[in-house]
Protein backbone atom coordinates (compact mmCIF):
# COMPACT_ATOMS: atom_id res chain seq x y z
CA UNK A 1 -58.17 -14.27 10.39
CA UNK A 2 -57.23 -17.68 11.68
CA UNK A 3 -55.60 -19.02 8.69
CA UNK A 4 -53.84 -15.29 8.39
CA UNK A 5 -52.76 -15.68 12.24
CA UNK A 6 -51.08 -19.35 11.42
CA UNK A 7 -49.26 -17.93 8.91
CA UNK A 8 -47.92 -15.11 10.58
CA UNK A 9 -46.65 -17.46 13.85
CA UNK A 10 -45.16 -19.43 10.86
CA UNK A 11 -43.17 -16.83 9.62
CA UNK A 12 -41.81 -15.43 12.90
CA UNK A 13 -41.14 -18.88 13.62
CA UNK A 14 -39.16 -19.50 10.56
CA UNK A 15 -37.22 -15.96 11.17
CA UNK A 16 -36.64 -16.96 14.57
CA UNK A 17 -35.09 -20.25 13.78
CA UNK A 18 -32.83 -18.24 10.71
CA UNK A 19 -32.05 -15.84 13.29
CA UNK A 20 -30.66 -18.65 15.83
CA UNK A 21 -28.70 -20.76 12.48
CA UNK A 22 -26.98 -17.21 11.94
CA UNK A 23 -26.13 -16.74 15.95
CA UNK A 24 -24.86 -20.14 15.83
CA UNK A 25 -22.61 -19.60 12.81
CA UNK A 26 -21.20 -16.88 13.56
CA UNK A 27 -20.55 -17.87 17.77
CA UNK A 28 -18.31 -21.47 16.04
CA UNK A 29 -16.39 -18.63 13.64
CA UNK A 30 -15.86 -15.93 16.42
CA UNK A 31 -15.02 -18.79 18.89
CA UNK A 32 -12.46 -19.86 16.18
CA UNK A 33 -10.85 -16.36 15.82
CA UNK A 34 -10.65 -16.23 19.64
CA UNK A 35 -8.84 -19.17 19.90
CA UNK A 36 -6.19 -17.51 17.90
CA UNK A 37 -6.22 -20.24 14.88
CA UNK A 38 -4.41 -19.82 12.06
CA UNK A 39 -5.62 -17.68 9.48
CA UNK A 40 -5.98 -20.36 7.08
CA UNK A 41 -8.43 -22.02 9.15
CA UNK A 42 -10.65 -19.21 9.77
CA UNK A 43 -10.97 -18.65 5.90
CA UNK A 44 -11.82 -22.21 5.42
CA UNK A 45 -14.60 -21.90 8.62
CA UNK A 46 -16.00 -18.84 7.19
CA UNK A 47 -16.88 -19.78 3.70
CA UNK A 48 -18.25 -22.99 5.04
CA UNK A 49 -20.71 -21.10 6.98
CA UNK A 50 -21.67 -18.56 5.06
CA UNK A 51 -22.18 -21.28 2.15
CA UNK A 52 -24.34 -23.16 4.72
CA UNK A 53 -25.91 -20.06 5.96
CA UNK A 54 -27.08 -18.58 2.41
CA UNK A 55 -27.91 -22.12 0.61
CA UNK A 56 -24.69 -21.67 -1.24
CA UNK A 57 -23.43 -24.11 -4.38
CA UNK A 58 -19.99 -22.97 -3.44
CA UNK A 59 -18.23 -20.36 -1.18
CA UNK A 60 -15.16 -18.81 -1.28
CA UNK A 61 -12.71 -16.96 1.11
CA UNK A 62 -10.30 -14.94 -1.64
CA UNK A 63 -7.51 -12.39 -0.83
CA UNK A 64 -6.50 -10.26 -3.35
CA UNK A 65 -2.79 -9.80 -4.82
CA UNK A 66 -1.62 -7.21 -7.15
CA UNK A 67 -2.44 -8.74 -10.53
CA UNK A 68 -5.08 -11.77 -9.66
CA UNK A 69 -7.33 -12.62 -7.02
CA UNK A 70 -6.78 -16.22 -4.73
CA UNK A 71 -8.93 -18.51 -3.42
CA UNK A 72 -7.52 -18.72 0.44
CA UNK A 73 -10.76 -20.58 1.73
CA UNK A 74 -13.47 -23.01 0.24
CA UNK A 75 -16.63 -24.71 0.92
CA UNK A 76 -18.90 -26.73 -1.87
CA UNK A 77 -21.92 -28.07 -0.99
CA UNK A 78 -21.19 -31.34 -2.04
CA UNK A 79 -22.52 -30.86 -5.37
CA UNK A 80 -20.57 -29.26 -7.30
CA UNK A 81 -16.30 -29.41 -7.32
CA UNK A 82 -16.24 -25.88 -5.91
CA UNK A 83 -13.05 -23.69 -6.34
CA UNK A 84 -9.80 -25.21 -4.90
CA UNK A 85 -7.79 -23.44 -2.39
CA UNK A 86 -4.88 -21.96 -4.36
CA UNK A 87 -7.45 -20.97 -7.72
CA UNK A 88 -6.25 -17.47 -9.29
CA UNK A 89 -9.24 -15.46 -10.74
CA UNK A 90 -8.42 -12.79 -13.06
CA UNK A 91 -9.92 -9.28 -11.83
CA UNK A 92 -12.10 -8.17 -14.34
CA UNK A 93 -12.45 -4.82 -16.18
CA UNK A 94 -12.79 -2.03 -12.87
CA UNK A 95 -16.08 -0.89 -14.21
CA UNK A 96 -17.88 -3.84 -14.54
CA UNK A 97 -20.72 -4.94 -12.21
CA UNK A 98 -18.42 -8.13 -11.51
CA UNK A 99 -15.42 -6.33 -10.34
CA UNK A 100 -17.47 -3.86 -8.39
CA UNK A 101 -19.48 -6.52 -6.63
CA UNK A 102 -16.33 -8.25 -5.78
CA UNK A 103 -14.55 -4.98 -4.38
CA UNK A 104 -17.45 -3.14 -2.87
CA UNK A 105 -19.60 -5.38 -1.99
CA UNK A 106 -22.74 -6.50 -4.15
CA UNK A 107 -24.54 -9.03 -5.80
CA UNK A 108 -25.01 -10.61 -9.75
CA UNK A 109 -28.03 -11.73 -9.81
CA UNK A 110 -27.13 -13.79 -13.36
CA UNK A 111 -24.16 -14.29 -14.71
CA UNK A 112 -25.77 -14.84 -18.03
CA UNK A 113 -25.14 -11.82 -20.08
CA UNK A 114 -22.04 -10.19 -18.32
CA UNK A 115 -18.43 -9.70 -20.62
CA UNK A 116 -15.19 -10.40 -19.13
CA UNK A 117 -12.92 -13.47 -18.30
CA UNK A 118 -14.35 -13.82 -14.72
CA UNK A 119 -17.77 -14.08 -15.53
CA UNK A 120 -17.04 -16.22 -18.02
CA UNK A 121 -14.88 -18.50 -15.80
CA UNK A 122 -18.08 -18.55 -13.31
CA UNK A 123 -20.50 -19.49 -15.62
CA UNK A 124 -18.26 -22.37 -16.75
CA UNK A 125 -18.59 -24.05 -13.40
CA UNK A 126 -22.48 -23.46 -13.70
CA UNK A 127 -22.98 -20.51 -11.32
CA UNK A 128 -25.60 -18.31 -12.09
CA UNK A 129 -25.83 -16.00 -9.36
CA UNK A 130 -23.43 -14.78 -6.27
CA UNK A 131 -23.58 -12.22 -3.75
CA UNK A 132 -20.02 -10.64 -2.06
CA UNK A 133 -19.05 -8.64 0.82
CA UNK A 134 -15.64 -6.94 0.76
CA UNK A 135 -12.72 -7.73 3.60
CA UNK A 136 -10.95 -4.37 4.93
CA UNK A 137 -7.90 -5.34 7.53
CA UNK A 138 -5.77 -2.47 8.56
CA UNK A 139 -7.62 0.46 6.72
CA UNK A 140 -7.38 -1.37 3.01
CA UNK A 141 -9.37 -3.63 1.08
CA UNK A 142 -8.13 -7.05 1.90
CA UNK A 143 -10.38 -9.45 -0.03
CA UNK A 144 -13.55 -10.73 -0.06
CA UNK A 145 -16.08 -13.32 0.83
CA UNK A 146 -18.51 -14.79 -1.81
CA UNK A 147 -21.24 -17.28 -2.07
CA UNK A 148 -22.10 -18.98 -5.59
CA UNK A 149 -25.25 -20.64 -6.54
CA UNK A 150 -26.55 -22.38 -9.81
CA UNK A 151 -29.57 -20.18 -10.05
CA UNK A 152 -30.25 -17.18 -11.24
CA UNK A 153 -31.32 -14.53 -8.53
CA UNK A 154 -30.97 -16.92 -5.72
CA UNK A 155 -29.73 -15.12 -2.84
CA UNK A 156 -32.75 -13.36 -0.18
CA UNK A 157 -32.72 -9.28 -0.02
CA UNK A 158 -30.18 -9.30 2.94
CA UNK A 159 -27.59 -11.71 2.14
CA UNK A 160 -24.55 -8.64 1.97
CA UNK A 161 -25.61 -7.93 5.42
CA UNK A 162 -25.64 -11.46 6.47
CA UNK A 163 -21.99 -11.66 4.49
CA UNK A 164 -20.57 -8.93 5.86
CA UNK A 165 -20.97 -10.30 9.81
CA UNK A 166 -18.54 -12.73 8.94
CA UNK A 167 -16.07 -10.25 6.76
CA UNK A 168 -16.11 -8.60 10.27
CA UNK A 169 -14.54 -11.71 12.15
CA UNK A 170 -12.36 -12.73 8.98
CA UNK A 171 -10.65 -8.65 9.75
CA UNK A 172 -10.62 -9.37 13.42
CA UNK A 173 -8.34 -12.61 13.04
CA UNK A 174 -6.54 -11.02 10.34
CA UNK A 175 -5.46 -8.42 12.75
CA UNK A 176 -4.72 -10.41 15.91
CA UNK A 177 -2.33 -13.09 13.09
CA UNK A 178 -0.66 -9.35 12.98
CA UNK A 179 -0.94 -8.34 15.80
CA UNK A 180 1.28 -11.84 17.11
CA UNK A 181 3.95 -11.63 14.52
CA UNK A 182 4.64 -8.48 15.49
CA UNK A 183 4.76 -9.11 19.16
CA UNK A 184 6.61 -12.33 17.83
CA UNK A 185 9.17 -10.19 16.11
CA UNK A 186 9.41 -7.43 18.78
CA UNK A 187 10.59 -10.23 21.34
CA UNK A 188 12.60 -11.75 18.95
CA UNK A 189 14.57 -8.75 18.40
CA UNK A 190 14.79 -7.80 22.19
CA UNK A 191 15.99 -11.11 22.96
CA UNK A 192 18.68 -10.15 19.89
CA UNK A 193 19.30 -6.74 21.96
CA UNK A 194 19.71 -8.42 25.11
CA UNK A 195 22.22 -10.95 23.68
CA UNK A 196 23.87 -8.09 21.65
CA UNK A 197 24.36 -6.11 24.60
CA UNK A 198 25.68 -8.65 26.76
CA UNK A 199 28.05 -9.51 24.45
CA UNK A 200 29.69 -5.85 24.43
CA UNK A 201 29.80 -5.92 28.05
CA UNK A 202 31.78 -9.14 27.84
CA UNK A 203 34.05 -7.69 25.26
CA UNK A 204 34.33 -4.28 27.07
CA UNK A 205 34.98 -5.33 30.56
CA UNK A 206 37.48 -8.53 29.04
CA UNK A 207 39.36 -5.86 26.67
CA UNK A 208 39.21 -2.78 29.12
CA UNK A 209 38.32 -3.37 32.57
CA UNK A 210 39.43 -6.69 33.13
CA UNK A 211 42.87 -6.47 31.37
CA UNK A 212 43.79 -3.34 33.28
CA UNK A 213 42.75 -5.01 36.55
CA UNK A 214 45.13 -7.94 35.36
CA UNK A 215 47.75 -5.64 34.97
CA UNK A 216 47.43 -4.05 37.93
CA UNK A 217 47.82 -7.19 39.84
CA UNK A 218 51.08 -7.94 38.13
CA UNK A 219 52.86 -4.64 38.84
CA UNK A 220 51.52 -4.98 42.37
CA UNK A 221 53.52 -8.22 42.48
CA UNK A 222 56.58 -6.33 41.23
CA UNK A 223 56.27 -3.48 43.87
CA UNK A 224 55.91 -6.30 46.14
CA UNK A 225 59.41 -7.54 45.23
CA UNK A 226 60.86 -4.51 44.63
CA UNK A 227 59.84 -2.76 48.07
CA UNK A 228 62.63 -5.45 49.89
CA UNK A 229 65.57 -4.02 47.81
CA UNK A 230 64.58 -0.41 46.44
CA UNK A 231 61.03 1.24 48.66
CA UNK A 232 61.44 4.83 46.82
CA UNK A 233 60.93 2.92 43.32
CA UNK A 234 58.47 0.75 44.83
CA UNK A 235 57.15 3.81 46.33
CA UNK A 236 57.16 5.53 42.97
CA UNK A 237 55.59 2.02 40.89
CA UNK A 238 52.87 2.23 43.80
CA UNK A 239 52.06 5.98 42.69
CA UNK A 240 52.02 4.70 39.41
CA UNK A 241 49.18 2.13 39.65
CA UNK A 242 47.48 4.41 41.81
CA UNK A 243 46.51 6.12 38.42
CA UNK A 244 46.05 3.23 36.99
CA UNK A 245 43.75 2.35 39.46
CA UNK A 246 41.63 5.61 38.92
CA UNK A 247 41.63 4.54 35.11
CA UNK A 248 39.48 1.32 36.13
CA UNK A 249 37.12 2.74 38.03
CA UNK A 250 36.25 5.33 35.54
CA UNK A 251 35.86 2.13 33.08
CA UNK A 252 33.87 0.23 35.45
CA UNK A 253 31.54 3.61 35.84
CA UNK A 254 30.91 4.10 32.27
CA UNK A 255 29.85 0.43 31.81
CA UNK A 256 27.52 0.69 34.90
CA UNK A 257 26.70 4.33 33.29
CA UNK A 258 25.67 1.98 29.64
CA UNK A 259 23.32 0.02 31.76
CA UNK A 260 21.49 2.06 33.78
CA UNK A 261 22.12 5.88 34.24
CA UNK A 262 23.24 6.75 38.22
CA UNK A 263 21.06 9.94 38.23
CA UNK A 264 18.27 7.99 37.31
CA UNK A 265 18.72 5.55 40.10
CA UNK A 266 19.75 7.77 43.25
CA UNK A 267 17.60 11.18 42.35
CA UNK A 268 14.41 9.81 39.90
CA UNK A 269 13.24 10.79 36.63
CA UNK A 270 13.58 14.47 36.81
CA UNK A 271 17.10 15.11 37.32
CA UNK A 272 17.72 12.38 34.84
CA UNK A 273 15.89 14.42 32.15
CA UNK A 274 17.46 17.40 32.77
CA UNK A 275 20.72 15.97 32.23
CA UNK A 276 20.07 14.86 28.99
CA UNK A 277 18.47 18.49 28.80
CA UNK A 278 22.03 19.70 29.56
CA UNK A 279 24.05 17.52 27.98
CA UNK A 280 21.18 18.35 24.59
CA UNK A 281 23.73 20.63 21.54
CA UNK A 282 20.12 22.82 21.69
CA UNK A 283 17.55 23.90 24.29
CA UNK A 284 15.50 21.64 25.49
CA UNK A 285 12.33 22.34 27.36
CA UNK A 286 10.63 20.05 29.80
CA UNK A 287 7.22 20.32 31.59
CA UNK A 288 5.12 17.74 33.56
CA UNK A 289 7.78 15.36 34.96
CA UNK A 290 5.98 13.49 37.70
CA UNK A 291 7.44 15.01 41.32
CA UNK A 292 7.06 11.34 42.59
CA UNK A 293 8.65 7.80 41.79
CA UNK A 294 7.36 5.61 39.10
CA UNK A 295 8.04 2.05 38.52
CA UNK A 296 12.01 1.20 37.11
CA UNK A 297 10.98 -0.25 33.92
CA UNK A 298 8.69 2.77 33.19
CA UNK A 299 11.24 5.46 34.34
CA UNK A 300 13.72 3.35 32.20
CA UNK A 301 11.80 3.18 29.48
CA UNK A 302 11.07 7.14 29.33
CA UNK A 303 14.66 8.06 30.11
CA UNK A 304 15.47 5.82 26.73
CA UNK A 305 13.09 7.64 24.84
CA UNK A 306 13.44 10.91 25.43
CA UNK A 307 17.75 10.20 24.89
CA UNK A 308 17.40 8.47 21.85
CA UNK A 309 14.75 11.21 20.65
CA UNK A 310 17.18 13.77 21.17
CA UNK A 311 20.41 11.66 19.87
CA UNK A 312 18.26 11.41 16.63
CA UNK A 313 17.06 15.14 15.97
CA UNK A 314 20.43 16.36 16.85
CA UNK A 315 22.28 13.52 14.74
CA UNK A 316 19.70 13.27 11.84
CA UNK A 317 17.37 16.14 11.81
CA UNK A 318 19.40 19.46 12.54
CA UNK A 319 17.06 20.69 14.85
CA UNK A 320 17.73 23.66 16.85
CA UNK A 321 15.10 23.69 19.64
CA UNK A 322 12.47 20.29 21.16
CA UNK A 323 10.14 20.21 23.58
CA UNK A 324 9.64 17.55 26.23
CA UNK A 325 6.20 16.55 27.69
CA UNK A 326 4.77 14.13 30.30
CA UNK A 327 1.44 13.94 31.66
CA UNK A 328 -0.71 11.53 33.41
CA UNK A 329 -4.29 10.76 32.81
CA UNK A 330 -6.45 7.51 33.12
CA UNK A 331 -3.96 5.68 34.68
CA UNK A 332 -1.36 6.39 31.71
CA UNK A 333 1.66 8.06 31.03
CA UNK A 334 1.60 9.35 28.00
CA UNK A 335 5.64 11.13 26.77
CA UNK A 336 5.38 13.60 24.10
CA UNK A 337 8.85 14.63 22.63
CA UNK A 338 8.69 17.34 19.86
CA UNK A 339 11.56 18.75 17.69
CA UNK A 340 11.36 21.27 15.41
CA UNK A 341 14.14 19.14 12.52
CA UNK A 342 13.26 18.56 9.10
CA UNK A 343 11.63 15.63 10.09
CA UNK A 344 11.53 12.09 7.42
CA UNK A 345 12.23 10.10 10.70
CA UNK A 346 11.13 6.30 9.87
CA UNK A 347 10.57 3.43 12.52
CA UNK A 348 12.23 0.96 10.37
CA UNK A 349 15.34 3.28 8.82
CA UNK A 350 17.32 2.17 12.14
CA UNK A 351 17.68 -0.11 14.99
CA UNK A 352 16.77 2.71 17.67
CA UNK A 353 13.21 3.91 16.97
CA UNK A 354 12.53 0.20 16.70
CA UNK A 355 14.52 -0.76 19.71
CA UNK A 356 11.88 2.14 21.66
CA UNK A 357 9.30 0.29 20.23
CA UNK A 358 9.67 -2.90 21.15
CA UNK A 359 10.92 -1.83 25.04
CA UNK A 360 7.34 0.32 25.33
CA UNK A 361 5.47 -2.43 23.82
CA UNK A 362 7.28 -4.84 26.34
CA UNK A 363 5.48 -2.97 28.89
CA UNK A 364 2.15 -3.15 27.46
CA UNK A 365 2.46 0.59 25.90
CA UNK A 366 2.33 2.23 22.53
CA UNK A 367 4.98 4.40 20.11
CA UNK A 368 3.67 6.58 17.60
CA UNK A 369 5.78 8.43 15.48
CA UNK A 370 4.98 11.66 12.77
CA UNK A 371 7.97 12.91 11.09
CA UNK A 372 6.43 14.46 7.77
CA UNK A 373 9.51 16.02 5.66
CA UNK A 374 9.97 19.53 6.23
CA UNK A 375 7.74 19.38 8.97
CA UNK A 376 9.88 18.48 12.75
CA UNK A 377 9.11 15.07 14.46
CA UNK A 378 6.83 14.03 17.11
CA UNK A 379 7.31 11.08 18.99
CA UNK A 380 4.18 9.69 21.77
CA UNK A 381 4.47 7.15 23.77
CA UNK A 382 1.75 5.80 26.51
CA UNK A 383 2.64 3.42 29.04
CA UNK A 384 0.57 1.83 31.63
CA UNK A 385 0.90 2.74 35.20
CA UNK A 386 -1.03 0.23 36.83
C-alpha cells in the first residue's frame, strides 16, 4: 500500500506539472495573438510549442493552397534539419490515412508501410510517426498543425486534443489579421470618400455657385454705373440679377442638401424617412422609427441606408413594394430594410453597399446583406446606441 501510495502522488505529480507546461504554452501563444503579432509569428510560436509540448523531432505550422500544402511555421528540436518555412508538400491521395490525418485531424502511428509521395517524403527525413490537428478560420479548413517524431507510435493517447488548443489560437489570430485589414481597408476607403467628396464640392461650388456669385458681382458693378445715366435699365439689370440671385441660392441649397439632408436636421429621423418614403417610385412602408432624437452620426448613418437601399431596389432590382424597420433592443439599433426585387445584390458589385459598410462599421456597427436571385433583398444593420 505504501509503495502503491508513492506511486500514485508520483503520477498526479507528474500530471500536474504536464498540466502547468501546457498552461504555460499556451498563456506565451495566446499572449502573442493578443498582442496582435503578425501572423507569421504566431505560426512560428505555435509549432515551437507544440513541438516542445509533445517531445516533437519537428513541428510544423502549414496552410494549405489549392494544389500543395506550405510550411508557414517551423520548429526542430535541434536534431534534426526540420522542414523550412516555404517547403511545398504534395497532398496525397484523399483517401489515404495521410491525407485524412492531415485534413481531419489524426495521427500515423508509422510511416513505414503507407503509399503515396508524402509519406514517402516523411520517411526520407526519418519520421516515423506524427499526430495533426486541422486549422478552420472563417468556417473552412485553413491548414493544419503537426508534430513529427523519429519513432514509431510516439505520441501519448491525447496529443490531438493537446494539438488542437493551439489550432484554436492559430484561428483566433487568423481572424483578428482579418479582422484589421478589413478595418484597414474600410478607413482607407472612407478617407478616399471623404477626399472624393470634397473634391466635388470644390468643383461644384467653383463651377456653379461660385462663378454665378462672380457674375453677379460684375453686373452689380454695371447697374452701379448705369443707374447715374439710365435708372429704368438699371432698374431692369437689377430685376435681372434678382433671378439670378434666386438661381444661387437654390445651388447653394442643393450642395448643403448633398451633405446633410435639412429635414433630417430641423424635424429628426422620422420625417426624414418618410421623405425618402415619398419621394420612393413604389410604396414604402415604415414602422418603429424612434419618436425621440438619436445621436447625428447614427441618424446619419440610417438615413444613408435606408436611401441608398431604396436607390438600389428601384435602380437595380425592379421592385415594386419594401418594407422599412427599426427597433431597439439591448442598447442597439438594429434597421431592417426589405424589398421584394429579384434580388443578386452584392457588397462588392458597387461603391454604395460598401460605402454603408464602412460608415456603420465606423460607428462600431454591423451590415449584413441577403439578396439570393429571385428571391428580394434584405439589408440589417445594428448600430450601437451607447
Amino acid at each position: 500500500m505504501t509503495v502503491r501510495a508513492g506511486t500514485d502522488t508520483t503520477e498526479i505529480a507528474h500530471r500536474a506539472n504536464r498540466l502547468a507546461e501546457e498552461q504555460a504554452a499556451l498563456r506565451r501563444v495566446a499572449t502573442l495573438v493578443a498582442s496582435s503579432a503578425e501572423p507569421r509569428q504566431v505560426f512560428q510560436l505555435v509549432a515551437e510549442e507544440a513541438g516542445r509540448l509533445l517531445k516533437a523531432r519537428t513541428a510544423a505550422t502549414v496552410r494549405f493552397d489549392e494544389e500543395a500544402a506550405v510550411v508557414v511555421g517551423s520548429w526542430s528540436d535541434g536534431e534534426g534539419a526540420g522542414i523550412a518555412v516555404g517547403t511545398l508538400v504534395p497532398y496525397s491521395d484523399p483517401d489515404s490515412p495521410v491525407y485524412r490525418a492531415t485534413h481531419e485531424g489524426g495521427r500515423i502511428d508509422d510511416y513505414a508501410d503507407l503509399a503515396g509521395e508524402a509519406a514517402r517524403l516523411t520517411r526520407a527525413r526519418g519520421y516515423r510517426s506524427a499526430v495533426m490537428a486541422p486549422i478552420a478560420a472563417d468556417g473552412r479548413l485553413w491548414g493544419t498543425l503537426s508534430v513529427f517524431s523519429a519513432s514509431a507510435n510516439h505520441f501519448p493517447a491525447d496529443a490531438e486534443q493537446r494539438l488542437a488548443d493551439f489550432t484554436t489560437l492559430v484561428a483566433l489570430a487568423l481572424e483578428s489579421a482579418e479582422a484589421h485589414d478589413q478595418l484597414t481597408a474600410s478607413r482607407a476607403r472612407i478617407v478616399e470618400a471623404s477626399f472624393a467628396e470634397r473634391r466635388r464640392l470644390e468643383r461644384n461650388l467653383h463651377d456653379g455657385a461660385q462663378q454665378r456669385l462672380v457674375t453677379l458681382a460684375v453686373h452689380l458693378r454695371l447697374a452701379q454705373e448705369t443707374l447715374r445715366e439710365d435708372p429704368a435699365a438699371a432698374e431692369a439689370m437689377l430685376a435681372h440679377l434678382g433671378d439670378d440671385l434666386k438661381l444661387a441660392l437654390e445651388e447653394l441649397r442643393e450642395l448643403a442638401r448633398g451633405l446633410h439632408p435639412a429635414v433630417l436636421t430641423d424635424r429628426g429621423l422620422e420625417p426624414a424617412l418618410q421623405s425618402l418614403a415619398n419621394r420612393a417610385p413604389f410604396p414604402v412602408t415604415i414602422v418603429g422609427v424612434p419618436s425621440h432624437r438619436l445621436e447625428e452620426g447614427v441618424e446619419g448613418a440610417v438615413y444613408y441606408l435606408v436611401a441608398e437601399s431604396l436607390t438600389n431596389a428601384a435602380k437595380h432590382a425592379d421592385a415594386s413594394e419594401a418594407q422599412v424597420e427599426i427597433a431597439e433592443a439591448d442598447e442597439q439599433l438594429v434597421i431592417t430594410i426589405n424589398d421584394n426585387g429579384r434580388g443578386g445584390a452584392s457588397p462588392t458589385g458597387g461603391s454604395g453597399l460598401r460605402g454603408l459598410a464602412d460608415r456603420i462599421e465606423a460607428l462600431g456597427g454591423r451590415l449584413v446583406l441577403e439578396s439570393p436571385p429571385g428571391g428580394g433583398t434584405l439589408v440589417r444593420a445594428t448600430l450601437p446606441l451607447g
